[in-house]
N, C-alpha and C. Protein backbone atom coordinates (compact mmCIF):
# COMPACT_ATOMS: atom_id res chain seq x y z
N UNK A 1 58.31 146.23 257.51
CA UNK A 1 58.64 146.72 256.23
C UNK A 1 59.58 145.77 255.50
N UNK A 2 60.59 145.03 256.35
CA UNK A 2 60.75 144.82 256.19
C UNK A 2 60.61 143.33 255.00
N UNK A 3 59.24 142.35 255.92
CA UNK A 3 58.52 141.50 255.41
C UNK A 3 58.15 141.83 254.04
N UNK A 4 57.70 143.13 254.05
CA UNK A 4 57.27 143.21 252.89
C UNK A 4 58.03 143.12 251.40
N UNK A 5 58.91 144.09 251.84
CA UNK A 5 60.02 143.84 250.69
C UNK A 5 60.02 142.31 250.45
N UNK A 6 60.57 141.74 251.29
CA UNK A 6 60.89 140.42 250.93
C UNK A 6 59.85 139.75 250.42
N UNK A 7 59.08 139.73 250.55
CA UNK A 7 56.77 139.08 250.17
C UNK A 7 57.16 139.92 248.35
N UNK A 8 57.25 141.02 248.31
CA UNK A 8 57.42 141.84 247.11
C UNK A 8 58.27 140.72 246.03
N UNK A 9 59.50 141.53 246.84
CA UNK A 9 60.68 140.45 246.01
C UNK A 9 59.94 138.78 245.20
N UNK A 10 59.73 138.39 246.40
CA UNK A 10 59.63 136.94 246.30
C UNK A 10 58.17 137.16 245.14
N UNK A 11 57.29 137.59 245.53
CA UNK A 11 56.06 138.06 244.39
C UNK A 11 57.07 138.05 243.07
N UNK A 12 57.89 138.99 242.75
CA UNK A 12 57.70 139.64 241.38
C UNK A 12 59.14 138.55 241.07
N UNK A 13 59.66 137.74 241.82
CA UNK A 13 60.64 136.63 241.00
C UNK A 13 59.43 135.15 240.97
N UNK A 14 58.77 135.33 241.62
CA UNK A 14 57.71 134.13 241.11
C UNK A 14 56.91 135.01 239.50
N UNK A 15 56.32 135.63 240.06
CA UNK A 15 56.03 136.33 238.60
C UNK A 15 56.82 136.38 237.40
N UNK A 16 57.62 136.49 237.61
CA UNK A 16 58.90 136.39 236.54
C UNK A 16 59.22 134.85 236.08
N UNK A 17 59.18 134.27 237.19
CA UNK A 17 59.13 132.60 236.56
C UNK A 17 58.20 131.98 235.91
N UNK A 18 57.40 132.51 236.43
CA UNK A 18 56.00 131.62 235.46
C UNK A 18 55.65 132.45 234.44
N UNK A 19 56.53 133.37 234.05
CA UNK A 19 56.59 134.43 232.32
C UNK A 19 57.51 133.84 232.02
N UNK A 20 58.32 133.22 232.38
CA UNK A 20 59.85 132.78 231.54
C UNK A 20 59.56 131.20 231.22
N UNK A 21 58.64 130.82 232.26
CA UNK A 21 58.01 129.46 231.93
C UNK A 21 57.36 129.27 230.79
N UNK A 22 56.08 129.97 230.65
CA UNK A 22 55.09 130.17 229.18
C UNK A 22 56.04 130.53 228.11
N UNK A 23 57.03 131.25 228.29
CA UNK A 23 57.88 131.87 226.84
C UNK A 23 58.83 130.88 226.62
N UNK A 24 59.26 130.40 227.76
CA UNK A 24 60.01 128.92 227.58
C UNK A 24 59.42 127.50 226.60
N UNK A 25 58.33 127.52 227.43
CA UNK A 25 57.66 126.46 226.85
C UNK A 25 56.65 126.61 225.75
N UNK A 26 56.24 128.33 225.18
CA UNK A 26 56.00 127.56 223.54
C UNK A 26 57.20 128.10 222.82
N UNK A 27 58.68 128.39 223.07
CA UNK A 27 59.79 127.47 221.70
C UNK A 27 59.87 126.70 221.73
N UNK A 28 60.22 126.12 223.44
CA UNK A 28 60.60 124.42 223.03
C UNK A 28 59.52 123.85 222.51
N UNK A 29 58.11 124.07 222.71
CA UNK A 29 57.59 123.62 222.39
C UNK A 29 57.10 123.45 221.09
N UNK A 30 56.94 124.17 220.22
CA UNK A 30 57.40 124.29 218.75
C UNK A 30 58.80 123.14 218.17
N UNK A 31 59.81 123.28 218.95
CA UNK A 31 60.79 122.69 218.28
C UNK A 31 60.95 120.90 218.58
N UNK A 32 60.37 120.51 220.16
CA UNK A 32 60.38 119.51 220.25
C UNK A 32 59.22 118.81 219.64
N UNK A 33 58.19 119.05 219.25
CA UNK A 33 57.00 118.70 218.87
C UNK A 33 57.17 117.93 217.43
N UNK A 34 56.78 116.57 217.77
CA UNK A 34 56.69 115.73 216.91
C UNK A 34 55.54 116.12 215.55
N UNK A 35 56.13 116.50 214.34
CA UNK A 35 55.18 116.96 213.47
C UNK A 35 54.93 115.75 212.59
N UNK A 36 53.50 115.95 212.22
CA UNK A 36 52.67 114.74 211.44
C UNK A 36 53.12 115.33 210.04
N UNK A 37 53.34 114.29 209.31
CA UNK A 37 53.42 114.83 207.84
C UNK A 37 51.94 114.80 207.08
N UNK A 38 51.72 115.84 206.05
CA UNK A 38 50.50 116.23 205.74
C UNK A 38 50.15 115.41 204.82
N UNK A 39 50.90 114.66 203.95
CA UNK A 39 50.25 113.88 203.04
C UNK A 39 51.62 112.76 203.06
N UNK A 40 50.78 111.44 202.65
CA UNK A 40 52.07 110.70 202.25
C UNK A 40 51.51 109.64 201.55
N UNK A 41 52.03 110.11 200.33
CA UNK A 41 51.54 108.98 199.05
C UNK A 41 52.44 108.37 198.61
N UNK A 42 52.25 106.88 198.83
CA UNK A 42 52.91 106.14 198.54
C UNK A 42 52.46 105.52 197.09
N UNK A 43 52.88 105.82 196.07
CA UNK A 43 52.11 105.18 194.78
C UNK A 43 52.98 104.09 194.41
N UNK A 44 53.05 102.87 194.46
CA UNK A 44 53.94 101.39 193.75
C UNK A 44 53.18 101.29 192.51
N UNK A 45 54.08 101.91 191.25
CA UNK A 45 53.63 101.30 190.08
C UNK A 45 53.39 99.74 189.20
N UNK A 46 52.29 99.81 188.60
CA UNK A 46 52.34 98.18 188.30
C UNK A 46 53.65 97.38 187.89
N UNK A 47 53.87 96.78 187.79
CA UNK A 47 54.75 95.95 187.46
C UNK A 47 54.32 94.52 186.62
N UNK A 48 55.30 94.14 186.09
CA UNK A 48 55.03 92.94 185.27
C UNK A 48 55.02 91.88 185.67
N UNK A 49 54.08 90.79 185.92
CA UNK A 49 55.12 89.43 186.64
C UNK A 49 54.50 88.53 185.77
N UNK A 50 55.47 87.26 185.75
CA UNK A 50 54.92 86.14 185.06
C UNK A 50 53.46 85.35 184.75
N UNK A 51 52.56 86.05 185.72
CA UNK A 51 51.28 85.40 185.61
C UNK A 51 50.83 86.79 184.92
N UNK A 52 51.00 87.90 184.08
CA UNK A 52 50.54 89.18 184.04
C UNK A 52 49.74 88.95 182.80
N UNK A 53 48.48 89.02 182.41
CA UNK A 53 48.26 88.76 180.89
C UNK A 53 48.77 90.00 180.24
N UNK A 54 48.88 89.35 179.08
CA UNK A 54 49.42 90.36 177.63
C UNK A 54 49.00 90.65 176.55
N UNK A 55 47.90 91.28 176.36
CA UNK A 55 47.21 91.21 174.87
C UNK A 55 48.17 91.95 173.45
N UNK A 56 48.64 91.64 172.80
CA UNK A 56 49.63 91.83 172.08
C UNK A 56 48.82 91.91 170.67
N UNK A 57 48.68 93.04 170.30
CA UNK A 57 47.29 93.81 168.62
C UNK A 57 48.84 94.01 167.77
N UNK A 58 48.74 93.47 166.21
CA UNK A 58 49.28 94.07 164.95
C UNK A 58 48.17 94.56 164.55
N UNK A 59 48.17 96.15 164.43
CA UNK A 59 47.70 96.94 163.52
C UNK A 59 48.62 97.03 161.82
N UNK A 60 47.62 96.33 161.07
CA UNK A 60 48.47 96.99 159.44
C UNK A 60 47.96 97.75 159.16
N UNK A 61 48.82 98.94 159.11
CA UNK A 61 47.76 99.82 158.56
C UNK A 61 47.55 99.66 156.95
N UNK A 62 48.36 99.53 155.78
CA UNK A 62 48.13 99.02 154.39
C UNK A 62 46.55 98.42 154.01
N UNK A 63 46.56 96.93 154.81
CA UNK A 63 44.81 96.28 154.83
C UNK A 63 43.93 96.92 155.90
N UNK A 64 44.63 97.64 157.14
CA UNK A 64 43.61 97.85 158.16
C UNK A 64 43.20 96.49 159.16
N UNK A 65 43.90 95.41 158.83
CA UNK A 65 43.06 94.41 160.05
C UNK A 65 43.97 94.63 160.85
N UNK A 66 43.71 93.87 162.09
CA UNK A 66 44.29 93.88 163.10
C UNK A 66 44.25 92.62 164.03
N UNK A 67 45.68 92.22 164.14
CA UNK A 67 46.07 90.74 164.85
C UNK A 67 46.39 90.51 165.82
N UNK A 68 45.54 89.55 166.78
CA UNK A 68 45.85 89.40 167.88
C UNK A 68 47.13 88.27 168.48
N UNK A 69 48.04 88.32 169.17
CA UNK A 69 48.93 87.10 169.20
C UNK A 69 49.25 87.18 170.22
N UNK A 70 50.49 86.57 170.66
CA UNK A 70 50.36 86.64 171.69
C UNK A 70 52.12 86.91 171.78
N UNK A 71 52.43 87.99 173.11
CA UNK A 71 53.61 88.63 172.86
C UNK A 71 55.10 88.01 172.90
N UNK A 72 56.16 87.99 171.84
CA UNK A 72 57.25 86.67 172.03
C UNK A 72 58.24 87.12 173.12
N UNK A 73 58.42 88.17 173.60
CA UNK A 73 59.51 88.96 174.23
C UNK A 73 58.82 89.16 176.20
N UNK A 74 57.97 87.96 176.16
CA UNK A 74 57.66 88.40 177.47
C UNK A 74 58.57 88.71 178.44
N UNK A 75 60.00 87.34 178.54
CA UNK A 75 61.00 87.45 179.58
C UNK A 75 61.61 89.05 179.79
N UNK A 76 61.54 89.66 178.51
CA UNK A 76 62.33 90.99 178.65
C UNK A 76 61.13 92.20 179.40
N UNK A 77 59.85 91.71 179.69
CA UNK A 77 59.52 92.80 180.26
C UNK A 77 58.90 92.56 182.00
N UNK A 78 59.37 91.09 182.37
CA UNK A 78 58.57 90.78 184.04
C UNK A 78 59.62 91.56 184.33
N UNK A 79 58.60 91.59 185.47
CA UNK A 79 59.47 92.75 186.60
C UNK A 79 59.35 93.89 185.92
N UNK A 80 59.30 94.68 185.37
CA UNK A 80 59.61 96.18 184.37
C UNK A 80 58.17 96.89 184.87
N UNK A 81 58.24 98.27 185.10
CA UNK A 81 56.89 98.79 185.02
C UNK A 81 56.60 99.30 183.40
N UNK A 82 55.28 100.14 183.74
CA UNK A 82 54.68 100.64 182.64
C UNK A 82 56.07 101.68 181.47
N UNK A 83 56.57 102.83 182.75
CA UNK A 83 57.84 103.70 181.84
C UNK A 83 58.80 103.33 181.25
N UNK A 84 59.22 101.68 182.26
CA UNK A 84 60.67 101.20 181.33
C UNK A 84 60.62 100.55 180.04
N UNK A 85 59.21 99.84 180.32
CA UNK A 85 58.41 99.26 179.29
C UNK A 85 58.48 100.04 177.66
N UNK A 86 57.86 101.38 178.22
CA UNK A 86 58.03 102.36 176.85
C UNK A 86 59.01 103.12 176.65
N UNK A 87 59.98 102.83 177.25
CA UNK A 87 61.10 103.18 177.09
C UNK A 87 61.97 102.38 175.77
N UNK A 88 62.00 100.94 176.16
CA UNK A 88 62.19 99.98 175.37
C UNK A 88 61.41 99.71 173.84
N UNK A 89 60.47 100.06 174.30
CA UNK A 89 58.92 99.90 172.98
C UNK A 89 58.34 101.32 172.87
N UNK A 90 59.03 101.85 172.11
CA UNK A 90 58.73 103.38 172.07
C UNK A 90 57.46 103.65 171.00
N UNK A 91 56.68 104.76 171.17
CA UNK A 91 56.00 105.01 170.22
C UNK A 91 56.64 105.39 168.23
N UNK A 92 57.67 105.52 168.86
CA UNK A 92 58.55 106.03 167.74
C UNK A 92 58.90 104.40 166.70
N UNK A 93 58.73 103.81 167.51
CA UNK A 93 59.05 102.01 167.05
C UNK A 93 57.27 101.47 166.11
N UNK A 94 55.93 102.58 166.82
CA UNK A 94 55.22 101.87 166.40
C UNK A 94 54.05 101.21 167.35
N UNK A 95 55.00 101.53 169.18
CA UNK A 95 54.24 100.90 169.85
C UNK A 95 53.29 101.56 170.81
N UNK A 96 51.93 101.11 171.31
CA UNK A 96 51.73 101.80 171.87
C UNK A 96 51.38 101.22 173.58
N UNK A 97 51.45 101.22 174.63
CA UNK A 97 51.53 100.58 175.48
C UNK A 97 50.71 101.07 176.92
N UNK A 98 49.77 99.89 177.51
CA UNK A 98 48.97 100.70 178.51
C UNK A 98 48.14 99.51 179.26
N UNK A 99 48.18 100.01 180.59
CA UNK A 99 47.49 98.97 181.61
C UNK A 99 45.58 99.20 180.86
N UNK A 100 45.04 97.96 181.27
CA UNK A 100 43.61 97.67 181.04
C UNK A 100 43.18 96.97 182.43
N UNK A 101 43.19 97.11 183.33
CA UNK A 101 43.17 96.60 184.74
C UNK A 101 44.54 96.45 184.92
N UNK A 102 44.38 94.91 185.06
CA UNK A 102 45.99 94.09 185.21
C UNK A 102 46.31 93.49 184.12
N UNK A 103 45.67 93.79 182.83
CA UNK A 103 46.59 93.23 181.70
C UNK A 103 46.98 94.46 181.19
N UNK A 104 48.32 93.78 180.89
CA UNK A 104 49.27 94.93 179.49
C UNK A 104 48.68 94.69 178.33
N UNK A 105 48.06 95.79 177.64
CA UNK A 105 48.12 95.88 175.99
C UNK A 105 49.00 96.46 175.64
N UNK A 106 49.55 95.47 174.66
CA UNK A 106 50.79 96.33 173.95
C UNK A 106 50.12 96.54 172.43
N UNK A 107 50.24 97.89 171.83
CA UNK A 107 49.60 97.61 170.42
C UNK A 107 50.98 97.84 169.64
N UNK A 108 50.93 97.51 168.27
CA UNK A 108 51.53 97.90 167.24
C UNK A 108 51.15 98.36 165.98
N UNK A 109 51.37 99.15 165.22
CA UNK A 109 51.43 99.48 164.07
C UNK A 109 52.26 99.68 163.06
N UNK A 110 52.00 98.33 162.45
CA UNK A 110 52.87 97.94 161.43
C UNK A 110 52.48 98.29 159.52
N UNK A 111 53.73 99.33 159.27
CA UNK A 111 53.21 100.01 158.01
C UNK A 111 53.34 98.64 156.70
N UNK A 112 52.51 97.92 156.66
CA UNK A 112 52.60 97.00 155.25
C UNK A 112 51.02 95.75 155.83
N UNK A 113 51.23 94.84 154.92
CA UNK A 113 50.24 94.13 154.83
C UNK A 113 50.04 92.97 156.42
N UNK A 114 49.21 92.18 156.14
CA UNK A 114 48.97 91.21 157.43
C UNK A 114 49.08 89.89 156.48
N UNK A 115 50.09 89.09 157.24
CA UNK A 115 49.90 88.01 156.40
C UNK A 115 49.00 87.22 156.10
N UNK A 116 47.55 87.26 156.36
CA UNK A 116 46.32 86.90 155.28
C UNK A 116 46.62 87.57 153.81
N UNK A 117 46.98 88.46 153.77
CA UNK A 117 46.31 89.46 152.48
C UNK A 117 47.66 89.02 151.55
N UNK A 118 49.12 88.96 152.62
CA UNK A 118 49.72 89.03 151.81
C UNK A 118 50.37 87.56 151.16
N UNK A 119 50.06 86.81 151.74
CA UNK A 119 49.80 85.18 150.82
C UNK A 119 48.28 85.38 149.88
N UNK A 120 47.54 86.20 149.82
CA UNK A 120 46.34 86.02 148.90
C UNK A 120 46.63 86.27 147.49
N UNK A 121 46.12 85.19 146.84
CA UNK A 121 46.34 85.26 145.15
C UNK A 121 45.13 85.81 144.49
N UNK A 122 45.66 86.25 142.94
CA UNK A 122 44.03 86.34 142.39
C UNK A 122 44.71 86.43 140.73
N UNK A 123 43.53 85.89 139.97
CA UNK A 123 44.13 86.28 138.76
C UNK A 123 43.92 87.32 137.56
N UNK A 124 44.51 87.74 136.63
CA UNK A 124 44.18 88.48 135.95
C UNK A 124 44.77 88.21 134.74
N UNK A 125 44.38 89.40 133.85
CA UNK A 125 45.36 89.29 132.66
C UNK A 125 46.52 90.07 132.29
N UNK A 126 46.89 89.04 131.79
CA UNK A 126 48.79 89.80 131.51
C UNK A 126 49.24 89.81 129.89
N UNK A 127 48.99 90.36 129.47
CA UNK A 127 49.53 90.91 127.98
C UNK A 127 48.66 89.29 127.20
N UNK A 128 47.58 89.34 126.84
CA UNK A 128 46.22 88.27 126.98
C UNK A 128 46.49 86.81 127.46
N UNK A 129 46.73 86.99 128.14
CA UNK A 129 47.23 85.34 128.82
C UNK A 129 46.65 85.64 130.45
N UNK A 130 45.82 84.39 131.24
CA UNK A 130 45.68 84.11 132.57
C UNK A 130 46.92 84.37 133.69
N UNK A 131 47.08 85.56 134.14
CA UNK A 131 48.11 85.65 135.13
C UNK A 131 47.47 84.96 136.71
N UNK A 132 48.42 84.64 137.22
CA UNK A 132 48.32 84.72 138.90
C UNK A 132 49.46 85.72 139.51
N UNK A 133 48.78 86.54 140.19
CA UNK A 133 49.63 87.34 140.93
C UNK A 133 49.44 87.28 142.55
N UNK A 134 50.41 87.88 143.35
CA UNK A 134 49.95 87.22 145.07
C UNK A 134 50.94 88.44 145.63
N UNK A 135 49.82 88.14 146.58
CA UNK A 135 49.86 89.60 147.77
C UNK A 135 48.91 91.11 147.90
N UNK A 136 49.07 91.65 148.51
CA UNK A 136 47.89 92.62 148.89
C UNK A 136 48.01 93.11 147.35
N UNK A 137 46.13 93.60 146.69
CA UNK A 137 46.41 94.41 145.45
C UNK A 137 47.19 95.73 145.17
N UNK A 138 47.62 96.16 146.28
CA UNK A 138 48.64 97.55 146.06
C UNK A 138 49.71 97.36 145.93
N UNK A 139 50.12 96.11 146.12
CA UNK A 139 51.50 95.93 146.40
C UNK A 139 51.89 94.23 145.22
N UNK A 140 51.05 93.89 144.79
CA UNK A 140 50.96 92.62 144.54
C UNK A 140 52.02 92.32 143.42
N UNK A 141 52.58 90.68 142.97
CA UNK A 141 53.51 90.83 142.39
C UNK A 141 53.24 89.68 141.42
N UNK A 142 53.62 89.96 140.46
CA UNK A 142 53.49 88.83 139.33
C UNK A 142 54.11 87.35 139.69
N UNK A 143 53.06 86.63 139.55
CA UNK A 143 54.17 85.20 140.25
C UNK A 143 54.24 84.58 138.88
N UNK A 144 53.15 84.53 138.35
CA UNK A 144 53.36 83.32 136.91
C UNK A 144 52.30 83.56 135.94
N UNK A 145 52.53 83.10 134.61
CA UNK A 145 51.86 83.54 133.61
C UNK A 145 51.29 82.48 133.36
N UNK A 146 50.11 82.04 132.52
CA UNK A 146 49.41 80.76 132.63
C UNK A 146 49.36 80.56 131.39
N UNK A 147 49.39 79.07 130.14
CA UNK A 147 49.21 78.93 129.56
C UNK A 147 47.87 78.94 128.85
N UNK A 148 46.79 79.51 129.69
CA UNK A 148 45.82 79.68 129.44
C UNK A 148 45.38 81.14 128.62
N UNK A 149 44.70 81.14 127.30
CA UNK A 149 44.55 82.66 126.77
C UNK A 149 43.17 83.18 127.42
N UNK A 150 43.23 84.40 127.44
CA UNK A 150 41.63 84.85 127.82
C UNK A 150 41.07 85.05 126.87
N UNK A 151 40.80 85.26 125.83
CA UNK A 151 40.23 84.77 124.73
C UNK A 151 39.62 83.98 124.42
N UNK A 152 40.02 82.57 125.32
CA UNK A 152 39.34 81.47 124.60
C UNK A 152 38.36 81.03 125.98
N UNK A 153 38.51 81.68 127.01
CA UNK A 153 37.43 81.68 127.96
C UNK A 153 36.24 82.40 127.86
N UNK A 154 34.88 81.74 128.34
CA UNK A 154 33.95 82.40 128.11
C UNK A 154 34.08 84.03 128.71
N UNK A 155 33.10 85.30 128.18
CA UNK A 155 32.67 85.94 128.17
C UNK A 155 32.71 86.82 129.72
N UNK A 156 32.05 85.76 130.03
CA UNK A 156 31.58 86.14 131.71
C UNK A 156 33.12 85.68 132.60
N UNK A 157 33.12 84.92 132.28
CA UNK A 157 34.69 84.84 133.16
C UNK A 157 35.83 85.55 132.79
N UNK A 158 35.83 86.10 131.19
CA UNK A 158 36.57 87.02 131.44
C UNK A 158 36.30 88.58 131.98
N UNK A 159 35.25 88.60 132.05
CA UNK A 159 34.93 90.16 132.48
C UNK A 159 35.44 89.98 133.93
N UNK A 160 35.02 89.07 134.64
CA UNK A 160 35.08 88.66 136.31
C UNK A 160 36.67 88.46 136.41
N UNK A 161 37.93 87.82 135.61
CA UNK A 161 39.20 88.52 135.98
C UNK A 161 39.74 89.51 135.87
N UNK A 162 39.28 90.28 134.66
CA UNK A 162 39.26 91.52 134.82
C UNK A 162 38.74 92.60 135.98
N UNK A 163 37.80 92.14 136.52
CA UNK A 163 37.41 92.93 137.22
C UNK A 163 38.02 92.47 138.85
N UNK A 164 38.68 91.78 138.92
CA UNK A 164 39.19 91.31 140.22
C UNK A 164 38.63 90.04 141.19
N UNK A 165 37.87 89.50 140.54
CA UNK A 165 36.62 88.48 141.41
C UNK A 165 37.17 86.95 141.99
N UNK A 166 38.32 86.56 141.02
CA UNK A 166 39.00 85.48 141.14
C UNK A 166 39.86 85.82 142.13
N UNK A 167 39.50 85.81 143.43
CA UNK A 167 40.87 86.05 144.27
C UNK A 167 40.56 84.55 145.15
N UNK A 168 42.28 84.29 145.90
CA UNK A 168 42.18 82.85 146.15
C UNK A 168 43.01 83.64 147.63
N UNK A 169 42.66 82.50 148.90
CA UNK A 169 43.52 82.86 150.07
C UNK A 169 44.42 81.77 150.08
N UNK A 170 44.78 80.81 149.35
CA UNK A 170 45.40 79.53 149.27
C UNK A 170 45.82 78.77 147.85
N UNK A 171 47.06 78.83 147.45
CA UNK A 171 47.34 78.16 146.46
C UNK A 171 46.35 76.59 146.12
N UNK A 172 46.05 76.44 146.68
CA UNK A 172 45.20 74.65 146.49
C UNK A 172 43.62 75.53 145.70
N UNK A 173 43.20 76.29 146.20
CA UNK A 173 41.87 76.91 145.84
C UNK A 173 42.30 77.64 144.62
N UNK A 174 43.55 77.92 144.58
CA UNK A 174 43.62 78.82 142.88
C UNK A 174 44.24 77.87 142.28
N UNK A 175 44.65 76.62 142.39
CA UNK A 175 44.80 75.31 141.34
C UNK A 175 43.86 75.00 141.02
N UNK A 176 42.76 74.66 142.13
CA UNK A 176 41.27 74.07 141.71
C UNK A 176 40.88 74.65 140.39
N UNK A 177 40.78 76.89 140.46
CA UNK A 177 40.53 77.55 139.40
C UNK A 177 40.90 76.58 138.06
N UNK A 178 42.07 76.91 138.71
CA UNK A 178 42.91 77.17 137.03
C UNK A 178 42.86 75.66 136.32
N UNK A 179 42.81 74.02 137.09
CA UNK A 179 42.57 73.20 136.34
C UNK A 179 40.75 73.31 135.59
N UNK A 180 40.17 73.69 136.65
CA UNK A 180 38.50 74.24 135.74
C UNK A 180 38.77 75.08 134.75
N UNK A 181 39.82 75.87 134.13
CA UNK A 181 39.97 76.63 133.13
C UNK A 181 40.47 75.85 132.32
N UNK A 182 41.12 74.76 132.41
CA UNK A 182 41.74 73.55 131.26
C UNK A 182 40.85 73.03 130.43
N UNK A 183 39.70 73.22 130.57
CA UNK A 183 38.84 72.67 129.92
C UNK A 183 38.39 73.75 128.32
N UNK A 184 38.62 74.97 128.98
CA UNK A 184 38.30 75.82 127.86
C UNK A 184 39.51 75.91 127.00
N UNK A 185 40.51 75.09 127.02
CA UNK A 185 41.44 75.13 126.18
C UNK A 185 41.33 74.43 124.86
């Protein structure tokens, strides 16, 4: 009877160990357990570097063209990403700014003329006398009055300054005009 007890005993403290074992080993096991992280995104935003192309657009809006050049302020943006970038060159300035692969376009929109339009001459009449005036026609400004009358020009050429036709992109091409008008003097 004795045996037995003791066979018992010894039974139900082994039993007991290998329950304290399993309950043992899934906390620790939970707590020692090396956990995988579920996602890990690493995103490195572009950045600027000295070989980076730069397409650099003036939008006018006044004429509507639009100029391509090439950008003067590069040193201030290598190294810089896309946010510090527009941070600096805000839309509020005009600008608008954005990767195209690996080149930066930077655009702008600039409220007045493009300097084609606004070196362009043309002439008209000014209280009856041959004017030249220069710069975009919305904005354009009297430069000089010509000793020439419209009156004493034919017919057809005066309808055609009147109507706007004489426009010049270069002072040398609106001299040419105006000495061919010396003749009708």
């Amino acid at each position: 009877m004795k045996n037995r007890r003791i066979l018992a005993y010894l039974g139900t403290v082994m039993i007991a160990g290998v329950l304290c074992g399993f309950i043992l080993n899934g906390v620790y096991n939970d707590i020692n357990k090396e956990k995988k992280p579920v996602l890990e995104i690493s995103h490195k935003a572009k950045t600027v570097t000295p070989n980076t192309p730069i397409v650099y657009e003036k939008e006018y809006t006044k004429c509507g063209h639009t100029v391509i050049s090439s950008f003067e302020h590069i040193k201030d943006l290598v190294g810089k990403d896309l946010v510090s970038i527009k941070n600096k060159y805000s839309p509020d300035q005009g600008y608008s700014i954005n990767w195209k692969g690996d080149t930066l376009v930077i655009k702008q929109q600039i409220d007045g003329f493009c300097p084609q339009d606004k070196g362009s001459c043309r002439l008209k009449e000014y209280q009856g006398m041959v004017a030249v005036y220069r710069g975009a026609e919305e904005e354009e400004i009297l430069e000089r009055v010509t000793a020439i009358r419209m009156d004493l020009l034919p017919a057809a050429i005066q309808n055609n300054i009147r109507a706007g036709k004489f426009e010049f992109k270069d002072k040398n091409a609106l001299n040419d005009a105006l000495e061919n008008f010396d003749e009708y003097l």
